[in-house]
N, C-alpha and C. Protein backbone atom coordinates (compact mmCIF):
# COMPACT_ATOMS: atom_id res chain seq x y z
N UNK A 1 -10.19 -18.32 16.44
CA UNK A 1 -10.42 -18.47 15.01
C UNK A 1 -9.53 -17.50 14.24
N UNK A 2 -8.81 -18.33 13.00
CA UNK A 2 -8.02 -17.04 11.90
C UNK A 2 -8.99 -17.17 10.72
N UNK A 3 -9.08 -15.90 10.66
CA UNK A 3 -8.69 -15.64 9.09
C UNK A 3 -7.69 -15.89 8.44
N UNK A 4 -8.24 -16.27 7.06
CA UNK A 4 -7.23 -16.55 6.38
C UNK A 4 -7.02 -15.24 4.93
N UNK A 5 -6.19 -14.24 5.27
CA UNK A 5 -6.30 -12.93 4.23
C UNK A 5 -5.20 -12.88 3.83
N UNK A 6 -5.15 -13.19 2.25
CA UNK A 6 -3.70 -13.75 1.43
C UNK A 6 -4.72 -13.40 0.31
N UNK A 7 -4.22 -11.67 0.11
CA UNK A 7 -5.14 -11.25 -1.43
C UNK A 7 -4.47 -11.49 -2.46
N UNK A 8 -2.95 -11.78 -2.35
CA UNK A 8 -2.13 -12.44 -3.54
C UNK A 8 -2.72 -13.56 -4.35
N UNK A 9 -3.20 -14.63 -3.43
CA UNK A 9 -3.97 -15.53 -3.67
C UNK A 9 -5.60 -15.73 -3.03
N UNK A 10 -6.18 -14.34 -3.75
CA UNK A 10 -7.68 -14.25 -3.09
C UNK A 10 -8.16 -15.86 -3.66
N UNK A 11 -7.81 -16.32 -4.66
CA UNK A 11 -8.79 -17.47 -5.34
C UNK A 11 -8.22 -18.81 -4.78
N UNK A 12 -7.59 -18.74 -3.45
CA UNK A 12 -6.95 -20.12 -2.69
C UNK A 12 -8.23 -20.57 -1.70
N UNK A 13 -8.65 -21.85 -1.60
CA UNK A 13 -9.15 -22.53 -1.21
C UNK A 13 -9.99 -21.85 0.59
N UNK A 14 -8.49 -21.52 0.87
CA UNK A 14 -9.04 -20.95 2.49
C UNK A 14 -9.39 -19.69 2.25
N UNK A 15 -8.82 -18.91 1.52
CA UNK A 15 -9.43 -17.22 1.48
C UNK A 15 -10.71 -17.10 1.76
N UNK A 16 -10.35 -16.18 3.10
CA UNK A 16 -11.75 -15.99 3.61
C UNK A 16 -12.74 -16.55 4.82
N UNK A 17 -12.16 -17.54 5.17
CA UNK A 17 -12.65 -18.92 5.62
C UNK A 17 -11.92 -18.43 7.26
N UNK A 18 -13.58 -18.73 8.18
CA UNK A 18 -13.00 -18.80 9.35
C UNK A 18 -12.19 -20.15 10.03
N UNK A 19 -11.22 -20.07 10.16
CA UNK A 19 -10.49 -21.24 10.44
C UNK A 19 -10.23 -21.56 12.33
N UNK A 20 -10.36 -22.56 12.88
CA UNK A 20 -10.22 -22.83 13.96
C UNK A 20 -8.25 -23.03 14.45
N UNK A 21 -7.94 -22.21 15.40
CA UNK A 21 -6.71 -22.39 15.38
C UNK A 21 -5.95 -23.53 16.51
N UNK A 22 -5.60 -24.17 16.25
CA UNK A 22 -5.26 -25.63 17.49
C UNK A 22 -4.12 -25.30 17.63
N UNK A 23 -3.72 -26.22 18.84
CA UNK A 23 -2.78 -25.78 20.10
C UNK A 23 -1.60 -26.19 19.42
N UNK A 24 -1.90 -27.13 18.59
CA UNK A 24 -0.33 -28.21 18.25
C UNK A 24 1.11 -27.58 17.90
N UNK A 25 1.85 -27.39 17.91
CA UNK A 25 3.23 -26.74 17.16
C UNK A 25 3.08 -27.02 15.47
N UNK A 26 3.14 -26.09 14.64
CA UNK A 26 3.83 -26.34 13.71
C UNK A 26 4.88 -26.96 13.09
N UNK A 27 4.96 -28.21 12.50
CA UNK A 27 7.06 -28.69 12.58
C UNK A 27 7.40 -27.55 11.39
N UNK A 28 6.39 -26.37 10.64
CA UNK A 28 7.80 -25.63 9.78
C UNK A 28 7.87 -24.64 10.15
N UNK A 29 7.85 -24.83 12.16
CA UNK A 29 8.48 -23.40 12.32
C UNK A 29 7.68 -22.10 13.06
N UNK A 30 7.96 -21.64 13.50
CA UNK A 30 7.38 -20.44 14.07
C UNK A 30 6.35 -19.45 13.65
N UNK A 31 6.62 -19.15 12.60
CA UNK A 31 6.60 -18.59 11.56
C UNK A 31 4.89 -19.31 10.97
N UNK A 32 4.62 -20.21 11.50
CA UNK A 32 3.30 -20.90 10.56
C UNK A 32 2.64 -21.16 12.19
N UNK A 33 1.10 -21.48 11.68
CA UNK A 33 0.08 -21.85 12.66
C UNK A 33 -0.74 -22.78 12.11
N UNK A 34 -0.93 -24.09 12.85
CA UNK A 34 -1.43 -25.02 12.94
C UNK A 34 -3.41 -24.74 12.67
N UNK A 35 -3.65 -24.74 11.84
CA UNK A 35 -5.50 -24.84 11.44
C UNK A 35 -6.12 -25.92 11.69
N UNK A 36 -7.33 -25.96 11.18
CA UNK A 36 -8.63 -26.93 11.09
C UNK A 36 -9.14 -26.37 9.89
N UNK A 37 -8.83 -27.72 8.95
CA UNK A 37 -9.16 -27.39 7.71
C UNK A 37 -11.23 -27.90 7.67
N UNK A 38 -11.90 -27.25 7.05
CA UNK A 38 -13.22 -27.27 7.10
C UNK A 38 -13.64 -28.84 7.34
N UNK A 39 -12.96 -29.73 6.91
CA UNK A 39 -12.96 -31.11 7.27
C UNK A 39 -12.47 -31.58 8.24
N UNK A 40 -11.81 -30.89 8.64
CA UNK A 40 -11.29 -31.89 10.89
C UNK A 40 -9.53 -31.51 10.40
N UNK A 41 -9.11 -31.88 9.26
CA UNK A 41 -7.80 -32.22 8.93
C UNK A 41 -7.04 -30.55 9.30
N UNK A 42 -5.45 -30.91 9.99
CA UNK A 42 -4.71 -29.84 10.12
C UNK A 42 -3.96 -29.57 9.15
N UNK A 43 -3.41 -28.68 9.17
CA UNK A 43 -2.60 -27.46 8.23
C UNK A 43 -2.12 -26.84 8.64
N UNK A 44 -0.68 -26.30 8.52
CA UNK A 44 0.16 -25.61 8.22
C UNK A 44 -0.01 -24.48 7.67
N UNK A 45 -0.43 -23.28 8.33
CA UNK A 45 -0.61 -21.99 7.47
C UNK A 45 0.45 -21.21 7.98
N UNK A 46 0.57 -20.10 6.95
CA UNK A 46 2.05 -19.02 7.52
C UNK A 46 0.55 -18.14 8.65
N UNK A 47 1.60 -17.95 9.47
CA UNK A 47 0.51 -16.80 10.70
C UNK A 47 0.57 -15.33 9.74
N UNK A 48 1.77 -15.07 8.73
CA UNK A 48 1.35 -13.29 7.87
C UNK A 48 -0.09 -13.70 6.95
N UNK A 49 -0.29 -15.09 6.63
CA UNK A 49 -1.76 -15.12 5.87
C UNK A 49 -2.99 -15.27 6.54
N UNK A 50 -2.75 -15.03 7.59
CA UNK A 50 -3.90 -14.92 8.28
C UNK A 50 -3.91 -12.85 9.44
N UNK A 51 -5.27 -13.31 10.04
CA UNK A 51 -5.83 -11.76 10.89
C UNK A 51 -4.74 -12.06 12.11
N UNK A 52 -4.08 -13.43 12.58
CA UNK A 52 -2.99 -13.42 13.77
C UNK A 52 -1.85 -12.56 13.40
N UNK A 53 -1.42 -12.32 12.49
CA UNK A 53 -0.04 -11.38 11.39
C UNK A 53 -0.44 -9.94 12.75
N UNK A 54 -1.33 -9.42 12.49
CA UNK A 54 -2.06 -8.04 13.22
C UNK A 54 -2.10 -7.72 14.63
N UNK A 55 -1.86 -9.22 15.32
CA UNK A 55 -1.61 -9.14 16.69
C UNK A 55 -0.22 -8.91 16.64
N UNK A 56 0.33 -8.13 17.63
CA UNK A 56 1.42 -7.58 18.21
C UNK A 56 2.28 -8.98 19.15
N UNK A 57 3.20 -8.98 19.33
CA UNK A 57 3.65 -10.28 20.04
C UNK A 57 4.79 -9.30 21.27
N UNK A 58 4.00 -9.75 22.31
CA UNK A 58 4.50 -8.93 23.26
C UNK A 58 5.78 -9.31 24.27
N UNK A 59 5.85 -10.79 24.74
CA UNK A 59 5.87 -11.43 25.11
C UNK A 59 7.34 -12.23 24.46
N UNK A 60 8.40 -12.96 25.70
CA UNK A 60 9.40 -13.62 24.87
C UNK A 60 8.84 -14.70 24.11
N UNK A 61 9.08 -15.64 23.18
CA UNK A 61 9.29 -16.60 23.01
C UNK A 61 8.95 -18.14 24.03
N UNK A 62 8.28 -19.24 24.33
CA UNK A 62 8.67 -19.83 25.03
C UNK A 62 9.42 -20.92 24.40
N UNK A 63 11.12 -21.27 25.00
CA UNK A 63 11.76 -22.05 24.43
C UNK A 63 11.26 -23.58 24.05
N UNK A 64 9.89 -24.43 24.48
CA UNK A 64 9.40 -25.05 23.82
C UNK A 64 8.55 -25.22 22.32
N UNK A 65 8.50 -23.98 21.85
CA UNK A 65 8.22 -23.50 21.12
C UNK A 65 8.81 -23.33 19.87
N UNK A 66 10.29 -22.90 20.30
CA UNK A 66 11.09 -22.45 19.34
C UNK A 66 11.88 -24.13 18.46
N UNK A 67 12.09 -23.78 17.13
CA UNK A 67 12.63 -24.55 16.57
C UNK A 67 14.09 -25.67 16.99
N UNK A 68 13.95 -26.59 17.02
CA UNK A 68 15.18 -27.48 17.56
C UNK A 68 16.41 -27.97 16.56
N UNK A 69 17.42 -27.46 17.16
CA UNK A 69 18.43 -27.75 16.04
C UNK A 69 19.24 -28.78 16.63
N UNK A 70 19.70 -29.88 15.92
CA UNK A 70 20.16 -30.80 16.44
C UNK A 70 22.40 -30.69 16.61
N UNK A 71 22.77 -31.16 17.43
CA UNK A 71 24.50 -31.15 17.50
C UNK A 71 24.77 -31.43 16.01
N UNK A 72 24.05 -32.42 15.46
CA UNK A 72 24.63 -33.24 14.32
C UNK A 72 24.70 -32.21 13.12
N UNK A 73 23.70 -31.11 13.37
CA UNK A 73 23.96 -29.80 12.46
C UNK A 73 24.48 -28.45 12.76
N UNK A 74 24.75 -28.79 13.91
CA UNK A 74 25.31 -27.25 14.15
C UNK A 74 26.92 -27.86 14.17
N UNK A 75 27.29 -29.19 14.69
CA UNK A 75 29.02 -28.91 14.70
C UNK A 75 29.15 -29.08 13.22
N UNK A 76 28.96 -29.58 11.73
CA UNK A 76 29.63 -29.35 10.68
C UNK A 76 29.33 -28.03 10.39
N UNK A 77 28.44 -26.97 10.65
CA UNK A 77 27.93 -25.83 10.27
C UNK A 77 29.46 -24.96 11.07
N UNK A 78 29.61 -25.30 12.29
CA UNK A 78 30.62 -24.54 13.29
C UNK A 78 31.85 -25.19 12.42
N UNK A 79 32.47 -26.02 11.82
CA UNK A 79 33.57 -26.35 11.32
C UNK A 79 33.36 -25.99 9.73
N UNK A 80 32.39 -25.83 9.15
CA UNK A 80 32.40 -24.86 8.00
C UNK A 80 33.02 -23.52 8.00
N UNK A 81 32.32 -22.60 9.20
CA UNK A 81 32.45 -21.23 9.20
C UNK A 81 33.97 -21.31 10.20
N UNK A 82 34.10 -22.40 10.48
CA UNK A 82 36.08 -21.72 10.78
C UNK A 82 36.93 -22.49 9.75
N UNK A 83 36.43 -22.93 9.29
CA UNK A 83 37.40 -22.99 7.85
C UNK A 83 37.47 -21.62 6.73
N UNK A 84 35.80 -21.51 6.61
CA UNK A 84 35.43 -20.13 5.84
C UNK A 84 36.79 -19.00 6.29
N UNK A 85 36.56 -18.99 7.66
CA UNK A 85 37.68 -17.42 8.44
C UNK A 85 38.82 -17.68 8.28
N UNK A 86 39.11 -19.17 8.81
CA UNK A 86 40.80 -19.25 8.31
C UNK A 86 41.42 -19.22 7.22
N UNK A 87 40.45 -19.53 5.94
CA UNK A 87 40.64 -19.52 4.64
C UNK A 87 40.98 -17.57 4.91
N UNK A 88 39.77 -16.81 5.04
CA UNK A 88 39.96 -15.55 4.88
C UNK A 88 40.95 -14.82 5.75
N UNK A 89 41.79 -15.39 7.01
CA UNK A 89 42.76 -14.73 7.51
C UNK A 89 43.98 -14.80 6.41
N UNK A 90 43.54 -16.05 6.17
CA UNK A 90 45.11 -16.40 5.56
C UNK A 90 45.01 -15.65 3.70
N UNK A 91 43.96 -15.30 3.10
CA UNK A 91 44.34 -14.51 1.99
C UNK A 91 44.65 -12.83 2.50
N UNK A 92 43.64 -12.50 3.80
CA UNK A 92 44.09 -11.15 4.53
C UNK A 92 45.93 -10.95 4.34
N UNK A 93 46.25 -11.98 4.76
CA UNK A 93 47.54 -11.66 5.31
C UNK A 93 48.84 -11.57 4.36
N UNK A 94 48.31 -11.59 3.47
CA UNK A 94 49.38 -11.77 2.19
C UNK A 94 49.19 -10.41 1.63
C-alpha cells in the first residue's frame, strides 16, 4: 500500500488515501507507480507523491522495466547531434 503525500496539493483527491500498489508497469515511465484508485480503476501516480519516494532503491534496475526507445527515434536523434558537431567543428575552425 502507498500513500499518497503531495502537501503541494493537500486538497487532491488521493491525499492521504491508502492506495493499493499493482504489479503493472507504468507506460510514463519509471519515475510513476501504477495504483488502485478507491474504485478498482488504475493510475498513474509519480512514486515522489507517494511514502515509496522514502524507500531507498538498492538494487540495479531490471531492464524489463526500464523505458523502450525505439531505432525509429534514436537514428534521427543520432543524425541530429552529428550534424549539431559538424556544424560546430566547422565554425571552431575558422
Amino acid at each position: 500500500m502507498a500513500v499518497v503525500q503531495e502537501p503541494v496539493y493537500a486538497h487532491h483527491f488521493l491525499f492521504g488515501h491508502r492506495l493499493e500498489v499493482l504489479k503493472e508497469r507504468s507506460g510514463r515511465g519509471p519515475a510513476h507507480v501504477v495504483v488502485a484508485l478507491p474504485d478498482g480503476r488504475p493510475r498513474a501516480v509519480r512514486m515522489a507523491s507517494t511514502d515509496l519516494a522514502e524507500t531507498p532503491i538498492t538494487s540495479r534496475p531490471n531492464a524489463a522495466d526500464l523505458p523502450r526507445i525505439s531505432a525509429r527515434t534514436l537514428i534521427p536523434l543520432m543524425q541530429h547531434l552529428s550534424a549539431s558537431l559538424s556544424l560546430r567543428r566547422e565554425g571552431d575552425s575558422r
